[in-house]
C-alpha atoms as a PDB file:
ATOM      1  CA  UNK A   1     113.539 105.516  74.230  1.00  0.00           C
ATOM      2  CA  UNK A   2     115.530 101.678  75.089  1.00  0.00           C
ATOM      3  CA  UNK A   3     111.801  99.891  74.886  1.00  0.00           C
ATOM      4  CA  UNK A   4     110.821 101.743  72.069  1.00  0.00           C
ATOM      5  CA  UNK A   5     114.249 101.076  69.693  1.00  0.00           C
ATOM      6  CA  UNK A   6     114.058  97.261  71.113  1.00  0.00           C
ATOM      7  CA  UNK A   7     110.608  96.259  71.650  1.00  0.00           C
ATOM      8  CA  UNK A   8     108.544  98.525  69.871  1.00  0.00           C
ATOM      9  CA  UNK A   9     107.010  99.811  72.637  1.00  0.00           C
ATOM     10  CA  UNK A  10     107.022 103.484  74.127  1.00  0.00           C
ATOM     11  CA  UNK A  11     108.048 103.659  77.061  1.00  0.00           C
ATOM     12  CA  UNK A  12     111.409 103.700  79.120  1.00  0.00           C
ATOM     13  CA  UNK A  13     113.569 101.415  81.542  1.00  0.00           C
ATOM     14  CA  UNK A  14     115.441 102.178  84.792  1.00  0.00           C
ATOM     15  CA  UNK A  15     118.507 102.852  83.621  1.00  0.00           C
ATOM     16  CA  UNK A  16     117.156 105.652  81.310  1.00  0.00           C
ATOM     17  CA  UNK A  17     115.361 107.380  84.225  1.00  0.00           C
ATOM     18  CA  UNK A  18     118.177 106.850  86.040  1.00  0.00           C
ATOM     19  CA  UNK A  19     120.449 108.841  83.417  1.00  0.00           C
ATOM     20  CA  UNK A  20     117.621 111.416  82.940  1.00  0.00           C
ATOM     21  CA  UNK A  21     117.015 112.538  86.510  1.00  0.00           C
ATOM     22  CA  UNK A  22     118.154 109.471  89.241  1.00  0.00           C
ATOM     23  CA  UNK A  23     114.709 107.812  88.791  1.00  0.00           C
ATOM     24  CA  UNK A  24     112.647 110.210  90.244  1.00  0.00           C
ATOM     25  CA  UNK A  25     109.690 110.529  87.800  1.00  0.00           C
ATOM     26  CA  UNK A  26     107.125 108.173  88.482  1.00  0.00           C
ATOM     27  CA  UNK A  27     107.184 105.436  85.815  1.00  0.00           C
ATOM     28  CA  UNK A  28     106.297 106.343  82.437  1.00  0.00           C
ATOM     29  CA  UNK A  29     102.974 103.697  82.098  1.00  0.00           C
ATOM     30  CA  UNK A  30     101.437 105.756  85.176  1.00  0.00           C
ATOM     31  CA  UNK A  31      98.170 107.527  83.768  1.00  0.00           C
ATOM     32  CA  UNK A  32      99.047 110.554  85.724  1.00  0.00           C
ATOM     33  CA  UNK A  33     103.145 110.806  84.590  1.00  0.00           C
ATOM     34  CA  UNK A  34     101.791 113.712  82.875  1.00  0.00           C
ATOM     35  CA  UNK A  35     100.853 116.383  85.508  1.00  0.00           C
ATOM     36  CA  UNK A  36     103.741 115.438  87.500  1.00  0.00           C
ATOM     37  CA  UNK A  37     105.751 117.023  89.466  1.00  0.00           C
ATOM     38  CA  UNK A  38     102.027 118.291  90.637  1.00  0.00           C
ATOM     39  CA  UNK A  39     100.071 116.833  93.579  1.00  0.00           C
ATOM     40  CA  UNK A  40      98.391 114.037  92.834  1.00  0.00           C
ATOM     41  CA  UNK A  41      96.420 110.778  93.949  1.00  0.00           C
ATOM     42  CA  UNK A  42      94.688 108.419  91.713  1.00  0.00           C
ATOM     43  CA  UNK A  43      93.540 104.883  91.928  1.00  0.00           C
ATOM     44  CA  UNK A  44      93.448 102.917  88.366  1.00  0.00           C
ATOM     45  CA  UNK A  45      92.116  99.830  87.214  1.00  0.00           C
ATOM     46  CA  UNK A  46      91.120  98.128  84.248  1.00  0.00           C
ATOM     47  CA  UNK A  47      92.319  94.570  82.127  1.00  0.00           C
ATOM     48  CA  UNK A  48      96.157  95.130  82.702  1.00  0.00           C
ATOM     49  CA  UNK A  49      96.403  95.490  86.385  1.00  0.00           C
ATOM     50  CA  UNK A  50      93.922  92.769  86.832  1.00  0.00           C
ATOM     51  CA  UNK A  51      95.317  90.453  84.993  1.00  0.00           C
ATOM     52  CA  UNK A  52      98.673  90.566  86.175  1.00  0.00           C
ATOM     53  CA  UNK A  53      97.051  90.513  89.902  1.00  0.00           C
ATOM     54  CA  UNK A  54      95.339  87.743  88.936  1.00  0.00           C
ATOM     55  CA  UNK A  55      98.624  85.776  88.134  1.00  0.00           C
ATOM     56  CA  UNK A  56     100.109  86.833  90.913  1.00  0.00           C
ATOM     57  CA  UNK A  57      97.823  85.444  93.124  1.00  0.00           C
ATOM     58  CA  UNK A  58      96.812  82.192  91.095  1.00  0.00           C
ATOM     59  CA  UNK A  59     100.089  80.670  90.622  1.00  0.00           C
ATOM     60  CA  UNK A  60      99.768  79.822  94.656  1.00  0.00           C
ATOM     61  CA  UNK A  61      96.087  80.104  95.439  1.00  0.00           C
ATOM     62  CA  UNK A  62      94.968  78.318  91.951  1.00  0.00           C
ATOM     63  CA  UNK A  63      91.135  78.703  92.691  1.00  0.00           C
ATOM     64  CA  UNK A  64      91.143  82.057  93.851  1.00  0.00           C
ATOM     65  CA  UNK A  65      89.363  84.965  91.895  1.00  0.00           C
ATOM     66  CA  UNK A  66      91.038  88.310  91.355  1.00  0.00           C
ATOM     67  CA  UNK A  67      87.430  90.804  92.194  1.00  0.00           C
ATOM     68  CA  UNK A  68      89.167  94.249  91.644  1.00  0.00           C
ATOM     69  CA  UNK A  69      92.680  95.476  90.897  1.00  0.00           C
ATOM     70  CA  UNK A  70      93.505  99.027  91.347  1.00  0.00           C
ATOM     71  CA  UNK A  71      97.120 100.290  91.195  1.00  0.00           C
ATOM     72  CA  UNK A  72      97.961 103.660  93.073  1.00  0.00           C
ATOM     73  CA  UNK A  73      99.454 106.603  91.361  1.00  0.00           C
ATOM     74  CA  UNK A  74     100.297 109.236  94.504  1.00  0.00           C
ATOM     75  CA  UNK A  75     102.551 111.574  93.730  1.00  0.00           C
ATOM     76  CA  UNK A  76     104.130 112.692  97.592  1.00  0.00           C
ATOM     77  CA  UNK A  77     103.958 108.548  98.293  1.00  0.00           C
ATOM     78  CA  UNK A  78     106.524 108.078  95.162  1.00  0.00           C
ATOM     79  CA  UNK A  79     108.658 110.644  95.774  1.00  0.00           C
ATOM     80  CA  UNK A  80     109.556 109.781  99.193  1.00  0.00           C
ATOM     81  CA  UNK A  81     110.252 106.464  97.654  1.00  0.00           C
ATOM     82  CA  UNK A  82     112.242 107.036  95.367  1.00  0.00           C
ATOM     83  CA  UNK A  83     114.358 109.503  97.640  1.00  0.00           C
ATOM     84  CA  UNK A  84     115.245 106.449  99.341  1.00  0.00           C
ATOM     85  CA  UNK A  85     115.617 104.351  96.650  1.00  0.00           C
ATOM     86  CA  UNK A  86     118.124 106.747  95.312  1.00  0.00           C
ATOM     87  CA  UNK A  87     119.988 106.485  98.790  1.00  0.00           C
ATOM     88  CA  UNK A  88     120.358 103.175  98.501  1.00  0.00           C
ATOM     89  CA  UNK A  89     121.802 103.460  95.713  1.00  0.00           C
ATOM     90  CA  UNK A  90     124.531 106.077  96.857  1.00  0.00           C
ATOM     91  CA  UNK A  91     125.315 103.753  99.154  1.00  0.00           C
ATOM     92  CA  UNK A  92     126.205 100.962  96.726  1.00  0.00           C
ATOM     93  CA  UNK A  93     123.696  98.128  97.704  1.00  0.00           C
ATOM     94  CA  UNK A  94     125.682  94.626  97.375  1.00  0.00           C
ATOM     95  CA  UNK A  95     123.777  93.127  94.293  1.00  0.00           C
ATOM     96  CA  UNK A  96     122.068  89.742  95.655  1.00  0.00           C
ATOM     97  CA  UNK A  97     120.526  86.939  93.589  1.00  0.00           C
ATOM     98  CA  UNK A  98     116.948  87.638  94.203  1.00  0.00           C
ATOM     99  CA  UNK A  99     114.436  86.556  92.186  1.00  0.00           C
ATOM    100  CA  UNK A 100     111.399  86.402  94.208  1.00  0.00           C
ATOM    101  CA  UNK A 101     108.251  84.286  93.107  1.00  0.00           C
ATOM    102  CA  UNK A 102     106.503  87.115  91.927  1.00  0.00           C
ATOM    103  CA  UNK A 103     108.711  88.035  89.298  1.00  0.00           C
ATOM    104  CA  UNK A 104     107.344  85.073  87.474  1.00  0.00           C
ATOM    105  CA  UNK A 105     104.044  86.974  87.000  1.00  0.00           C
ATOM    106  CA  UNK A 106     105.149  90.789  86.596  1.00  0.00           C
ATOM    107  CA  UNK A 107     104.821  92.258  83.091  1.00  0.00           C
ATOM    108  CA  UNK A 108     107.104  93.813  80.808  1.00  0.00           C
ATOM    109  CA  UNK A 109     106.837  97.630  82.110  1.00  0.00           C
ATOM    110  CA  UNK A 110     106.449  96.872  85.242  1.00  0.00           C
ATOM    111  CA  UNK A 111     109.549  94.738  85.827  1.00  0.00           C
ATOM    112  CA  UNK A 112     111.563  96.760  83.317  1.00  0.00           C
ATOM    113  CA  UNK A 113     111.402  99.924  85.770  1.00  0.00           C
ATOM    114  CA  UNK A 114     112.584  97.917  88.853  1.00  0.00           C
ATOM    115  CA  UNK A 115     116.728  98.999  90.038  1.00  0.00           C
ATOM    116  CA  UNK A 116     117.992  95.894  90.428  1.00  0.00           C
ATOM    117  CA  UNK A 117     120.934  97.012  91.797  1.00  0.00           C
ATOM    118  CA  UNK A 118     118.909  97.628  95.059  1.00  0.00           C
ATOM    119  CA  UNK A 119     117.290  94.974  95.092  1.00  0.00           C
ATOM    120  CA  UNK A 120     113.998  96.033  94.008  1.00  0.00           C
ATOM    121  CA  UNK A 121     111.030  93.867  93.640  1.00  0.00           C
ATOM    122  CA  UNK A 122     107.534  93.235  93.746  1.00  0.00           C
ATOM    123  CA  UNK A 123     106.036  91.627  96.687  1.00  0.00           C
ATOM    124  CA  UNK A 124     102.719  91.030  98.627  1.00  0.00           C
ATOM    125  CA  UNK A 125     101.526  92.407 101.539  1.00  0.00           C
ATOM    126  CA  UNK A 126      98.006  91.033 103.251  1.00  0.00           C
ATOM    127  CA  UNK A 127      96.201  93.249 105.575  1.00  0.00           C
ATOM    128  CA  UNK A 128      92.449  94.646 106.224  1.00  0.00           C
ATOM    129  CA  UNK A 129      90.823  96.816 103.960  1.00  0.00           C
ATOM    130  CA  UNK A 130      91.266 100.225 106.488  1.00  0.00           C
ATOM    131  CA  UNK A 131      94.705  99.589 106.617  1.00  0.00           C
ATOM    132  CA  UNK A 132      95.319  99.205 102.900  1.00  0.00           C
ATOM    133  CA  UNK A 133      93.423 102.282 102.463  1.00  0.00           C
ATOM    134  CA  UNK A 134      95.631 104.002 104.830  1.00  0.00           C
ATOM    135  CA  UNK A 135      98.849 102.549 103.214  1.00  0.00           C
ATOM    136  CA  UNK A 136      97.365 103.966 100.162  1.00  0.00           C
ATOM    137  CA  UNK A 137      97.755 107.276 101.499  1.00  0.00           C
ATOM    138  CA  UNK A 138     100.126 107.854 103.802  1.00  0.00           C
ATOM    139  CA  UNK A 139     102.408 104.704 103.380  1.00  0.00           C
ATOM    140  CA  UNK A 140     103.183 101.757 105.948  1.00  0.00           C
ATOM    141  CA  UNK A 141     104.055 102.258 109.389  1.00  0.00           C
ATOM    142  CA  UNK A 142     106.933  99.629 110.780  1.00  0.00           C
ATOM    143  CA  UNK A 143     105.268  97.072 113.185  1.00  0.00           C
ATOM    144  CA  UNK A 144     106.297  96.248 116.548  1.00  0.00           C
ATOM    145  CA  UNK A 145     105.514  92.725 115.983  1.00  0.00           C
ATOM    146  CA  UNK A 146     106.581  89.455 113.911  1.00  0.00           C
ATOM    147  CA  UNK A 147     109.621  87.276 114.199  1.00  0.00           C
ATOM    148  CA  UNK A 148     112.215  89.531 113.239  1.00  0.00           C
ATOM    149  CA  UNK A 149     111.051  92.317 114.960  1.00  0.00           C
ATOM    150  CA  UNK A 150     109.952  95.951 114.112  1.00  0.00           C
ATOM    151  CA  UNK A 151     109.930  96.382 110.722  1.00  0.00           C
ATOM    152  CA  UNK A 152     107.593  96.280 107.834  1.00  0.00           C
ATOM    153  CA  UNK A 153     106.587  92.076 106.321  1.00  0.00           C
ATOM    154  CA  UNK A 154     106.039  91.410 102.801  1.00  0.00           C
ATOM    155  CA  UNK A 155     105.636  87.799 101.144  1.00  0.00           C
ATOM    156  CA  UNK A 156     106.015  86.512  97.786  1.00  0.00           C
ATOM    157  CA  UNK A 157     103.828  83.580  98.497  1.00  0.00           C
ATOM    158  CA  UNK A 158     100.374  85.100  98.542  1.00  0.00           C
ATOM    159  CA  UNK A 159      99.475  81.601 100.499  1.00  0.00           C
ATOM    160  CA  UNK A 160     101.628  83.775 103.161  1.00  0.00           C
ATOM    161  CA  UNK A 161     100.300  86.469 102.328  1.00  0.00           C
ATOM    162  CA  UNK A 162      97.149  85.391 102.118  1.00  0.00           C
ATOM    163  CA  UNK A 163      97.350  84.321 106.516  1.00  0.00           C
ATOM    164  CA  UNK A 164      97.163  88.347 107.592  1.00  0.00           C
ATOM    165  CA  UNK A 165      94.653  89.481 104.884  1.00  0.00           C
ATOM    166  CA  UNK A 166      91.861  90.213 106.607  1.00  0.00           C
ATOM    167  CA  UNK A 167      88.130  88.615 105.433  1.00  0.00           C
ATOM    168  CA  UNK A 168      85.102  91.492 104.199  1.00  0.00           C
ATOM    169  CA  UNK A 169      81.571  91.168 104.637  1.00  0.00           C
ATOM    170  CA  UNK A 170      81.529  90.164 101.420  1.00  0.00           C
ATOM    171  CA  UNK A 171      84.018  87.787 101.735  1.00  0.00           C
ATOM    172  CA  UNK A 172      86.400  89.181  99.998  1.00  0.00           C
ATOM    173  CA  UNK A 173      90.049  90.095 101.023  1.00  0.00           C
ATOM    174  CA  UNK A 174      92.576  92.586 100.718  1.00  0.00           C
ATOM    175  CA  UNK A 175      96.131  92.133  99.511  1.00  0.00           C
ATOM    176  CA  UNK A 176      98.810  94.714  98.196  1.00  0.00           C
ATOM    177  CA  UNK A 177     101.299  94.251  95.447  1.00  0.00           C
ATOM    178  CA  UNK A 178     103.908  96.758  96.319  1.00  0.00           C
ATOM    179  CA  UNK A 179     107.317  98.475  94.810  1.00  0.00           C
ATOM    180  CA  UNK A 180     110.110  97.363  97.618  1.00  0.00           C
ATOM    181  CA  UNK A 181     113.481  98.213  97.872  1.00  0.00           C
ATOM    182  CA  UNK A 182     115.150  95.476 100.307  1.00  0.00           C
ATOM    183  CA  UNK A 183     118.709  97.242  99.937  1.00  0.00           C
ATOM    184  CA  UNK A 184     121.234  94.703 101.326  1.00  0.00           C
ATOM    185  CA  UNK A 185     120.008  91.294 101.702  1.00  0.00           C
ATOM    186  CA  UNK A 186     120.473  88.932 104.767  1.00  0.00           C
ATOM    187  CA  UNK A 187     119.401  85.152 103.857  1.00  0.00           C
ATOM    188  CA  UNK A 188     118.887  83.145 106.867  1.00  0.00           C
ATOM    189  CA  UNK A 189     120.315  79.655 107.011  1.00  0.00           C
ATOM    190  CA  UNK A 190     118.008  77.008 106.838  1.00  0.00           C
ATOM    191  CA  UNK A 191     115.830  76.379 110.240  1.00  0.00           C
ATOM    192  CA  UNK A 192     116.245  79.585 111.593  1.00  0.00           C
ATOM    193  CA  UNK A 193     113.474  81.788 111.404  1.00  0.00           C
ATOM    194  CA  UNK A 194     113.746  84.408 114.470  1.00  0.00           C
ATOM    195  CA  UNK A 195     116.843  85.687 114.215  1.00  0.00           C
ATOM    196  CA  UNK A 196     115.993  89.616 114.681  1.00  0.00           C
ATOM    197  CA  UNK A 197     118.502  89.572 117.705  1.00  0.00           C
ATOM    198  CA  UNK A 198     121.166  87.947 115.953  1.00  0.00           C
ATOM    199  CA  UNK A 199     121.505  90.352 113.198  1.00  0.00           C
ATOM    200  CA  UNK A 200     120.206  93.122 114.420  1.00  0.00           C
ATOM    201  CA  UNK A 201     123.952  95.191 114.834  1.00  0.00           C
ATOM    202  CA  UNK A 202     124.628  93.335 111.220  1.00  0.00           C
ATOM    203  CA  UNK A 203     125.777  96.566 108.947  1.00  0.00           C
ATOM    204  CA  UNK A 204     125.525  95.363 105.835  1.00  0.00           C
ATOM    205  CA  UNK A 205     121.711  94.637 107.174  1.00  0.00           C
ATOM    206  CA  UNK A 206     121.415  98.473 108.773  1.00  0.00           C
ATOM    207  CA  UNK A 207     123.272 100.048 106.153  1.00  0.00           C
ATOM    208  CA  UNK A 208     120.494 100.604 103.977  1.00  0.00           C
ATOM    209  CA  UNK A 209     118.134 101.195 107.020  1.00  0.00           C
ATOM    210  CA  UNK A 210     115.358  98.978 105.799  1.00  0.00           C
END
């Protein structure tokens, strides 16, 4: 395997899963790769995930305390995902120059399994503790609301993200890290930051119907 023969490690990067079977196995470092294509729904923490949530989040909220990390492994949830993520790629995403500020903070395996030729990164999402459960399951639903319109907001500021995360009883809050595809990129010139009207019949924005 590529990380094996160059870093020592065992393990495998996009393009090999891509060559093997269009990246539709989960990613090899998921504790329950090996039962798949079965059903299957698990939620895993320990040091790794924390720590790289705890990065993550500190590099913009410095004094802020990482509780509990716990990375989802759902089987039906990643292969919808990467269905589309393969479709995006049919369609032959323009390549932008994104490097969002959470790729400062993401680890080897999990940045090494990101298609950069659609534009795939990490980002945050802050929401209530219901929801996230919910997303957990049966994935986000587009909102209605927000200045660009219907459509589904991630951050990679957790300051930003940290606005629509909603506050426990315990004081805690609740923010995802998530896998996203953005497909085709639209950067908005500077000052303009409601533009879902002007770019809404765009096609290199609706092409990959994100």
């Amino acid at each position: 395997a590529y990380l094996k023969k160059e870093r020592g490690i065992c393990g495998h990067d996009i393009d090999c899963d891509i060559r093997a079977n269009e990246a539709v196995c989960p990613p090899w470092y998921w504790k329950s790769v090996e039962v798949w294509p079965e059903n299957f729904h698990e939620e895993i923490g320990g040091a790794y995930v924390k720590e790289m949530g705890t990065k993550i989040l500190q590099r913009r909220l410095e004094d802020w305390e990482v509780v509990q990390c716990q990375r989802i492994e759902d089987a039906l949830l990643w292969e919808r995902y990467a269905a589309k993520r393969a479709q995006l790629r049919e369609q032959c995403v323009a390549c932008a120059d994104v490097e969002p500020e959470t790729a400062r903070s993401i680890q080897y395996s999990a940045n090494t399994t990101l298609d950069h030729k659609v534009n795939e990164v990490w980002l945050l999402h802050g929401t209530s503790e219901e929801a996230a459960r919910a997303i957990s399951r049966s994935n986000f639903l587009p909102s209605s609301g927000g200045c660009f319109g219907s459509g589904i907001y991630f951050a990679d500021d957790a300051k930003k993200s940290n606005q629509y995360a909603k506050v426990k009883e315990d004081d805690c809050k609740i923010m995802l890290l998530c896998r996203v595809a953005l497909g085709n990129v639209k950067k908005l010139p500077p000052g303009q930051d409601r533009s879902a009207d002007r770019f809404a019949d765009d096609p290199s924005v609706a092409a990959s119907d994100y």
